[in-house]
Structures are given as C-alpha cells and as structure tokens.
C-alpha atoms as a PDB file:
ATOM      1  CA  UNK A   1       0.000   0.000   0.000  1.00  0.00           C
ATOM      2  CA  UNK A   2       1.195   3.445  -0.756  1.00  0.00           C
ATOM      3  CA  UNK A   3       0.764   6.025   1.363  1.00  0.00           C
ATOM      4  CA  UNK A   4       2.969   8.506   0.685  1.00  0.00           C
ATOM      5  CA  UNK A   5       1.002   9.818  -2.702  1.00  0.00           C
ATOM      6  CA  UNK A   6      -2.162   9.944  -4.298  1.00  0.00           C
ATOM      7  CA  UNK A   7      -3.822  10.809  -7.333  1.00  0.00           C
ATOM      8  CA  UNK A   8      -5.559  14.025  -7.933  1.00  0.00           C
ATOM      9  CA  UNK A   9      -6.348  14.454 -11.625  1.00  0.00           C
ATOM     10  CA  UNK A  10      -4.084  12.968 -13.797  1.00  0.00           C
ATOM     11  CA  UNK A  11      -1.301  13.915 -11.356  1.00  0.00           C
ATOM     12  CA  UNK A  12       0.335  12.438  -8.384  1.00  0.00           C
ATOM     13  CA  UNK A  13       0.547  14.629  -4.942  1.00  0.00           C
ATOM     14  CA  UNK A  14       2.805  14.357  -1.906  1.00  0.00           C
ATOM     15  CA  UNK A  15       0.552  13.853   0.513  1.00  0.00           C
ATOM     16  CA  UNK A  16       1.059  16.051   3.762  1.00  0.00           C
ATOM     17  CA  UNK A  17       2.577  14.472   7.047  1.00  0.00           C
ATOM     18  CA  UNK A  18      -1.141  15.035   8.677  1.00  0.00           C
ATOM     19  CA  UNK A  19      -2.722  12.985   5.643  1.00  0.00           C
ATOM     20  CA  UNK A  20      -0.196  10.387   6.047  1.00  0.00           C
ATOM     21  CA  UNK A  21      -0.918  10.080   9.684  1.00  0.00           C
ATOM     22  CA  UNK A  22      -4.816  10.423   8.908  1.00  0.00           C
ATOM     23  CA  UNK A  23      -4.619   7.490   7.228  1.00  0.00           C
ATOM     24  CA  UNK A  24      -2.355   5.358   8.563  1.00  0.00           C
ATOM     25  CA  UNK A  25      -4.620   5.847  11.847  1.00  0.00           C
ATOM     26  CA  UNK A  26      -8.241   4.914  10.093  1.00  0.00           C
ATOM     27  CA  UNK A  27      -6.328   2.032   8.280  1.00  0.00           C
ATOM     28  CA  UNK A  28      -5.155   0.692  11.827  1.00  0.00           C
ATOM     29  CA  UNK A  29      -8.464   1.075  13.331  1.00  0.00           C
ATOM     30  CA  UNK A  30      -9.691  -1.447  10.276  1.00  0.00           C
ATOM     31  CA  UNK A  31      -7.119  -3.607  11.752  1.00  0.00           C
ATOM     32  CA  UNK A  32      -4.653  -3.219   9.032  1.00  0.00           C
ATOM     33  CA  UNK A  33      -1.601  -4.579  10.604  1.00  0.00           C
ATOM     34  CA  UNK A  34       1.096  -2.163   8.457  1.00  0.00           C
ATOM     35  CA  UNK A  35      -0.525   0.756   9.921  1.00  0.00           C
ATOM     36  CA  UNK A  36      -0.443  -0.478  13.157  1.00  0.00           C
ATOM     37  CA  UNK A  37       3.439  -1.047  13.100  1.00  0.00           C
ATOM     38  CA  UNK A  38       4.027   2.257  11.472  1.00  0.00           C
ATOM     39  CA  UNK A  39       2.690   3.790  14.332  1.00  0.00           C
ATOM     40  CA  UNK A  40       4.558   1.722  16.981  1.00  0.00           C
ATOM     41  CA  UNK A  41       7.446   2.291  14.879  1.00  0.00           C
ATOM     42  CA  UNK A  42       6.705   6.221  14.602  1.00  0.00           C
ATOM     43  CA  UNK A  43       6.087   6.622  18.615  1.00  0.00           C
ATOM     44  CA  UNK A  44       7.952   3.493  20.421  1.00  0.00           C
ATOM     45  CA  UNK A  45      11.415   5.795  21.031  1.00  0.00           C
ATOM     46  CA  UNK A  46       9.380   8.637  22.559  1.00  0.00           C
ATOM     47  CA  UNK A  47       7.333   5.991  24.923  1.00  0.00           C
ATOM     48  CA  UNK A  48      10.333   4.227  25.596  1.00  0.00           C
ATOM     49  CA  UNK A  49      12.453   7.003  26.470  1.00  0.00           C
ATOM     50  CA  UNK A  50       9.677   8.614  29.205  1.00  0.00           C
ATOM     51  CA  UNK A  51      10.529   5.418  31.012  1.00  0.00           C
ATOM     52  CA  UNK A  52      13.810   5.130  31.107  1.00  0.00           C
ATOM     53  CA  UNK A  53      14.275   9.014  32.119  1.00  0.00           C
ATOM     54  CA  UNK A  54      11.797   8.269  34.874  1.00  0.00           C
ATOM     55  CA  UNK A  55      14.491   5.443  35.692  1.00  0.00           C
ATOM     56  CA  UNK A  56      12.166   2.582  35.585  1.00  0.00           C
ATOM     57  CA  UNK A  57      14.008  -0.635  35.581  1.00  0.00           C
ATOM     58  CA  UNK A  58      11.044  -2.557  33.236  1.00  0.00           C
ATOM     59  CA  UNK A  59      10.967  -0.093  30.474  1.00  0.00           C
ATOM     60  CA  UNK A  60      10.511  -2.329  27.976  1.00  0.00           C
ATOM     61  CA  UNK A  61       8.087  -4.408  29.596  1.00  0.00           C
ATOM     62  CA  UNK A  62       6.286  -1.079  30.346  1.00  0.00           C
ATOM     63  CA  UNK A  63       6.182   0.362  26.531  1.00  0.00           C
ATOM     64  CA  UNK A  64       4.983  -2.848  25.627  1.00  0.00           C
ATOM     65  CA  UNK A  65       2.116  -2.501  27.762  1.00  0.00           C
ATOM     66  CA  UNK A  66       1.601   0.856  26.317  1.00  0.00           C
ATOM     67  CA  UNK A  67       1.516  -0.355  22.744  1.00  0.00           C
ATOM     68  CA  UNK A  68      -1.287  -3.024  23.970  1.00  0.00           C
ATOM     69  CA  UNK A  69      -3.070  -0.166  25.647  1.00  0.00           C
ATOM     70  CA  UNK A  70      -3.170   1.772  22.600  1.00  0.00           C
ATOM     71  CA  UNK A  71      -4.085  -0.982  20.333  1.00  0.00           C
ATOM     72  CA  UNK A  72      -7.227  -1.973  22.115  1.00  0.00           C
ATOM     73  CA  UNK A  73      -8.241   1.592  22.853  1.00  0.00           C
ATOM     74  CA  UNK A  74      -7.681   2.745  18.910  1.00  0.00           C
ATOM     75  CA  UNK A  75     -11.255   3.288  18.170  1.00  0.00           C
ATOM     76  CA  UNK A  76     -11.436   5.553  21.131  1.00  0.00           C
ATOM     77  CA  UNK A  77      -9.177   8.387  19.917  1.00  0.00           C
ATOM     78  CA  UNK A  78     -10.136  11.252  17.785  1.00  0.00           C
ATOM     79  CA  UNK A  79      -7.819  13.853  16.941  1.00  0.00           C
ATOM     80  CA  UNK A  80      -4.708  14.655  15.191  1.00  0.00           C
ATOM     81  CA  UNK A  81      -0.981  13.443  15.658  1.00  0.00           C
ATOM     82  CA  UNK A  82       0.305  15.770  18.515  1.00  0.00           C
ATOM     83  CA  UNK A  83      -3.056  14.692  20.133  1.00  0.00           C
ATOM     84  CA  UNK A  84      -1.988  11.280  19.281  1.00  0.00           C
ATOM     85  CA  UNK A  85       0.647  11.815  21.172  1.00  0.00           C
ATOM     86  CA  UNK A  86      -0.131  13.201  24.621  1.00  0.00           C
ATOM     87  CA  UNK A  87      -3.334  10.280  24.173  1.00  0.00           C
ATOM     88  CA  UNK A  88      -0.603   7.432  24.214  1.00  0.00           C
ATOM     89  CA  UNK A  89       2.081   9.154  26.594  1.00  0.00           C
ATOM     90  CA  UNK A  90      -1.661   9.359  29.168  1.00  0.00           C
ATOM     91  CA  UNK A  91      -1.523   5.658  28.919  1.00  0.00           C
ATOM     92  CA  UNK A  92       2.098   5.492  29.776  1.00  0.00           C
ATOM     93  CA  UNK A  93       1.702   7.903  32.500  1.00  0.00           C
ATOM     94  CA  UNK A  94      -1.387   5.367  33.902  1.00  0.00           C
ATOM     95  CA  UNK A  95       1.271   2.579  33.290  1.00  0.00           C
ATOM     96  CA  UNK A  96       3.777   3.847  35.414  1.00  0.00           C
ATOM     97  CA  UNK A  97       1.670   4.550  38.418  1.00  0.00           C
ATOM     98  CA  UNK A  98       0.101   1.319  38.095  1.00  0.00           C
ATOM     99  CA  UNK A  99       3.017  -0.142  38.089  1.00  0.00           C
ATOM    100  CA  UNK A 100       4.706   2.049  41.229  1.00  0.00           C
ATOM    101  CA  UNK A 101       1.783   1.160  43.006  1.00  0.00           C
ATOM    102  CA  UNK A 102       1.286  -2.467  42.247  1.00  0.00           C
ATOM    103  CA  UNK A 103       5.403  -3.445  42.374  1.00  0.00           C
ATOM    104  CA  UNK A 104       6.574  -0.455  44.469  1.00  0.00           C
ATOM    105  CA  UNK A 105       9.321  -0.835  42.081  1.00  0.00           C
ATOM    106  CA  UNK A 106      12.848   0.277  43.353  1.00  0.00           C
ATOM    107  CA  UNK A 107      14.598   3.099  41.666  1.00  0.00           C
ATOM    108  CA  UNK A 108      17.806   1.923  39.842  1.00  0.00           C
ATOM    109  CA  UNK A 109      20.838   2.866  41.721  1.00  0.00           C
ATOM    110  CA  UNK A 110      22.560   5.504  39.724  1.00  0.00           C
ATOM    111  CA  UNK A 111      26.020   4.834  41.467  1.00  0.00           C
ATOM    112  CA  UNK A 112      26.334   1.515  39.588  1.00  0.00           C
ATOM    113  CA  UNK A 113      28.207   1.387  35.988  1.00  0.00           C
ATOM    114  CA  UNK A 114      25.946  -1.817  35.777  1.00  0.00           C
ATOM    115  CA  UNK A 115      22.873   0.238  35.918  1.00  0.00           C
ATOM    116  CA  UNK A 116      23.861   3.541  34.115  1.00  0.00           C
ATOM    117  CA  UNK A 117      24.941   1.319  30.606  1.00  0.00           C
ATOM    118  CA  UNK A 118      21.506  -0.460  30.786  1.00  0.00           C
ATOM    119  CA  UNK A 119      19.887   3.503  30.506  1.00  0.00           C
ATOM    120  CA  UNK A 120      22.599   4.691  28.639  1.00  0.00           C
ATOM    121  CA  UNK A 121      22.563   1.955  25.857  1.00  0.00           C
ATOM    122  CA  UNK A 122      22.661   4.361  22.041  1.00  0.00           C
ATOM    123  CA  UNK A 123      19.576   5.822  21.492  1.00  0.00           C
ATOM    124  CA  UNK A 124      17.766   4.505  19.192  1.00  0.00           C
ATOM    125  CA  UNK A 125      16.245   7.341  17.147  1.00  0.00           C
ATOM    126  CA  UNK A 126      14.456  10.676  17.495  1.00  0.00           C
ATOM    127  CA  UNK A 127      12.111  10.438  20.751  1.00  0.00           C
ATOM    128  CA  UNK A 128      14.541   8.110  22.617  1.00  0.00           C
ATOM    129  CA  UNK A 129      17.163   9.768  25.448  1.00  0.00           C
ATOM    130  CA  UNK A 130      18.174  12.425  23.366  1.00  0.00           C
ATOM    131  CA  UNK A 131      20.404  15.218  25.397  1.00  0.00           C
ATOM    132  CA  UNK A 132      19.172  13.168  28.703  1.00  0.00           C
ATOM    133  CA  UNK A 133      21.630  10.368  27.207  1.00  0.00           C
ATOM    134  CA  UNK A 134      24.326  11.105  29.559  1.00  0.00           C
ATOM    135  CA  UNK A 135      25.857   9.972  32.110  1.00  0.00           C
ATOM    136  CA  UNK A 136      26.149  13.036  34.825  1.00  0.00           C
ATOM    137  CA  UNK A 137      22.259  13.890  33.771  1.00  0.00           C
ATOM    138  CA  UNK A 138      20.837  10.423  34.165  1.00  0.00           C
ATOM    139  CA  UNK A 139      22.869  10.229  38.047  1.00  0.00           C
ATOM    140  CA  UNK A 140      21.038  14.063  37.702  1.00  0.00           C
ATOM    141  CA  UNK A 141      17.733  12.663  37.488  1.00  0.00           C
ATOM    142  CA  UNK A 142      18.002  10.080  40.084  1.00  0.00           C
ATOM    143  CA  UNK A 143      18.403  13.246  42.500  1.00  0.00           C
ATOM    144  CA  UNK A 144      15.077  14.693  41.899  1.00  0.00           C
ATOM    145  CA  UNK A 145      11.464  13.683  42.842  1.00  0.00           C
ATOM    146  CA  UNK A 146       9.228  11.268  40.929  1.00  0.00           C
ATOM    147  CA  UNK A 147       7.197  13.669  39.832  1.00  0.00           C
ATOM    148  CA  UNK A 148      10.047  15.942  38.891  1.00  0.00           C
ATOM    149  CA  UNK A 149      11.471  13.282  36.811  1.00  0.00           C
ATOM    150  CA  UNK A 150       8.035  12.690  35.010  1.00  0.00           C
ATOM    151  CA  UNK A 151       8.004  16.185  33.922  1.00  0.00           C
ATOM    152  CA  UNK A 152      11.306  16.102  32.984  1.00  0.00           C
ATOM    153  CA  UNK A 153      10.538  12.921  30.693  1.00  0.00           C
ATOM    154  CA  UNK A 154       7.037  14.099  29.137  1.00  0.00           C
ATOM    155  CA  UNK A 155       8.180  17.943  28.573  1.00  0.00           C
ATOM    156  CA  UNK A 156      11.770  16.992  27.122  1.00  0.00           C
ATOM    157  CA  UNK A 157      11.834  13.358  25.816  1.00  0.00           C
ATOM    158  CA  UNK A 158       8.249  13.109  24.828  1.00  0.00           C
ATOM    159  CA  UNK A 159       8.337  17.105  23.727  1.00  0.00           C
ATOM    160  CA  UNK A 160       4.611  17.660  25.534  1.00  0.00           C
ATOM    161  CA  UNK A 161       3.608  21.477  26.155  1.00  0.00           C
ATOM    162  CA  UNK A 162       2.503  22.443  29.814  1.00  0.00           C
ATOM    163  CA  UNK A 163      -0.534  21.521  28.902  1.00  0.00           C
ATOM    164  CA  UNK A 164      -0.545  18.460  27.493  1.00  0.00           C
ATOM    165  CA  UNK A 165       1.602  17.655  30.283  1.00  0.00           C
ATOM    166  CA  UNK A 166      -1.286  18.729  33.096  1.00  0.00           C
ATOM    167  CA  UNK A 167      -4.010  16.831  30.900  1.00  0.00           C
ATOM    168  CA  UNK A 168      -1.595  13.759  30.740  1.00  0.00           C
ATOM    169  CA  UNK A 169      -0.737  13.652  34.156  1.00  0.00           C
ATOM    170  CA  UNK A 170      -4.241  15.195  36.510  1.00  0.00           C
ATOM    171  CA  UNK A 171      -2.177  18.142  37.249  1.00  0.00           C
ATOM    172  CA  UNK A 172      -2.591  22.201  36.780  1.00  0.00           C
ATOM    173  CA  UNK A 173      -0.269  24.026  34.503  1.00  0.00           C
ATOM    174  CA  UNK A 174       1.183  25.951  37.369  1.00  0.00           C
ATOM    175  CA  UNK A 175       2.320  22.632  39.000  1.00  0.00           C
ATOM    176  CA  UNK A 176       3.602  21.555  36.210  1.00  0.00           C
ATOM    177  CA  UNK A 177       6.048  24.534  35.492  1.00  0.00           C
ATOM    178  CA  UNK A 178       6.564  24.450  39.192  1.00  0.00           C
ATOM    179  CA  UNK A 179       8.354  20.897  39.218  1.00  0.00           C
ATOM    180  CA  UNK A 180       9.721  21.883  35.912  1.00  0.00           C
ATOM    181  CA  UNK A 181      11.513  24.995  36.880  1.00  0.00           C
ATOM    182  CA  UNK A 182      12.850  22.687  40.420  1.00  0.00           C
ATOM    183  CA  UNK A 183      13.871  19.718  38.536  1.00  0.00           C
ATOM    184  CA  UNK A 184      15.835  21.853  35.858  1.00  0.00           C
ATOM    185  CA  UNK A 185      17.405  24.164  38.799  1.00  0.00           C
ATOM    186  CA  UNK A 186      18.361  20.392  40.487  1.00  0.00           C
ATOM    187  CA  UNK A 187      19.932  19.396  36.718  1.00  0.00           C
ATOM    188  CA  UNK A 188      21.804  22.272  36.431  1.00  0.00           C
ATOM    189  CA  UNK A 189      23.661  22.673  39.915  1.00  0.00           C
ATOM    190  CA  UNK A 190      24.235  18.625  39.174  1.00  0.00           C
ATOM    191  CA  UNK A 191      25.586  19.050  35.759  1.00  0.00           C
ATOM    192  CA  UNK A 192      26.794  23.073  35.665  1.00  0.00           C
ATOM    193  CA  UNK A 193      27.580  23.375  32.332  1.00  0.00           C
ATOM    194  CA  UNK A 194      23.918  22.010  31.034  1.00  0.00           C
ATOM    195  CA  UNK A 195      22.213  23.119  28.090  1.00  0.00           C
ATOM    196  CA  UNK A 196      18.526  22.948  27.920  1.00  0.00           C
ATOM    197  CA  UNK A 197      16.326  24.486  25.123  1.00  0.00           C
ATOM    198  CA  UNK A 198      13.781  26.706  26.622  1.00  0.00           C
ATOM    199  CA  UNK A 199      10.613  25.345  26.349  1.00  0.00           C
ATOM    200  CA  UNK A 200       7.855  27.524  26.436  1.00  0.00           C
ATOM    201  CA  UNK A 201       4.478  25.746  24.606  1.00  0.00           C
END
C-alpha cells in the first residue's frame, strides 16, 4: 500500500505528514496490521524514552504494555498526531503509576556502571534519550522527585507542552512549570555546564 502519494487528476501529490498520519490511523483502526506497526514504529522511542528518564528498571516491559493499551483503545481516539501523542504518553503515565503502586518498584541505583549502561545503551532514534543520554544527567535525574522526573521525561523526551503535560498527568499548569523549573534548577547545579532548550508551549 502506498501512502505517501495519491492521485488528484491525472497527477500524483505528496501527501502532507497530517494525511499520512490520517490514514495510517483509520487504516489501523480497520485492523490493518502495516498501519499499526508504522505507528509503533513512529512513537515506540518517545514511549520508551519517558521510562527510562523516569528510571524505571522494566521499560521495555512497560512500553509494551503501552503499545497493547493503545491498540485496544484505537477506536477511542479522535484527533490529530500531537493529540496522538499526549493520548498514548496518558496511557504510559497510567502505566507507570500502576506499576509504582502495584510493584513499588525500586529506583535503579545511579552509582552503579551496571545500571547507568543499561539507561545509557545508544539511542535509538528521534524520541529516545536524546540530550538526557548522559551519564552526569541520568545520576542528575536520580536526585530529583518522581514527579520531577516525570516532567522532565514528558516535557523533554516526549516534547509535551505544559498543557498536554497537566491533561496527561491530573495536574494544573502551574504545578507543572513548578516541578519543571525545580527539577531543571536540580539538573543544572548537578551538571553546571547544562544546556537545555527553553521550552515555552
């Protein structure tokens, strides 16, 4: 199937990123599994990569479970891709605290080599680590408060305004830029010479 053009006339057309994503959505609400891949393969860093800057130890389990989530709750979404989006990172924030509460899963310790490679591994693609793949930032991040580290992940790695953030998470846009501003001042007396791109959305 080709989705990247179409016919209009007698001539082809590029069709927009939007379209594309249009239709690769209603195609994997029919069930057609290519569309479904594409968009595991189009969000699975940026899922991936919220859990493993909140440091939790299953983080592939956990995106699986996302993936699952999203799959059987398809026909539920409306919207377009950024909405997309902050839809599947809500199910990964339910995830987590599912999990926390269920497991009362441990924090990795951040003083072990052992445990730094397994969150430091390449990253694989946009949405993954990105500038949070390092080592001083991810011993950074074990310094600051659950939540803090969640806003760190959805704001940075996933790229979610305050907003979407407060939507995703049950929380007002003031707390949000509260643990925001905290966690970054934490970062940056951890790692002095940080560089963060303002984010303002």
């Amino acid at each position: 199937m080709r989705w990247e053009r179409r016919r209009r006339g007698a001539q082809d057309t590029e069709l927009t990123t939007a379209e594309i994503f249009a239709a690769r959505l209603e195609a994997a609400r029919l069930g057609d599994r290519e569309s479904v891949a594409w968009l595991y393969s189009e969000h699975v860093g940026m899922v991936r990569g919220y859990f493993r800057a909140c440091l939790m130890q299953e983080f592939d389990d956990l995106t699986s479970d996302v993936f699952v989530g999203m799959i059987k709750s398809l026909d539920r979404f409306t919207g377009d891709e950024r909405m997309f989006r902050s839809w599947l990172m809500s199910i990964a924030h339910r995830r987590r605290v599912d999990h926390l509460r269920r497991c009362r899963v441990r924090l990795v310790d951040t003083a072990s080599d052992e445990a730094i490679e397994r969150h430091l591994d390449a990253a694989r693609g946009p949405g993954d680590l990105g500038w949070i793949a390092d080592v001083r930032i991810v011993s950074g991040l074990a310094t600051l408060t659950d939540e803090q580290r969640e806003v760190v992940a959805l704001r940075y790695v996933a790229d979610m305004s305050l907003l979407e953030v407060a939507e995703a998470t049950g929380r007002t846009v003031g707390s949000v830029k509260s643990l925001q501003n905290r966690a970054i001042g934490t970062l940056r007396r951890v790692v002095p010479d940080l560089r963060i791109a303002a984010a303002v959305r």
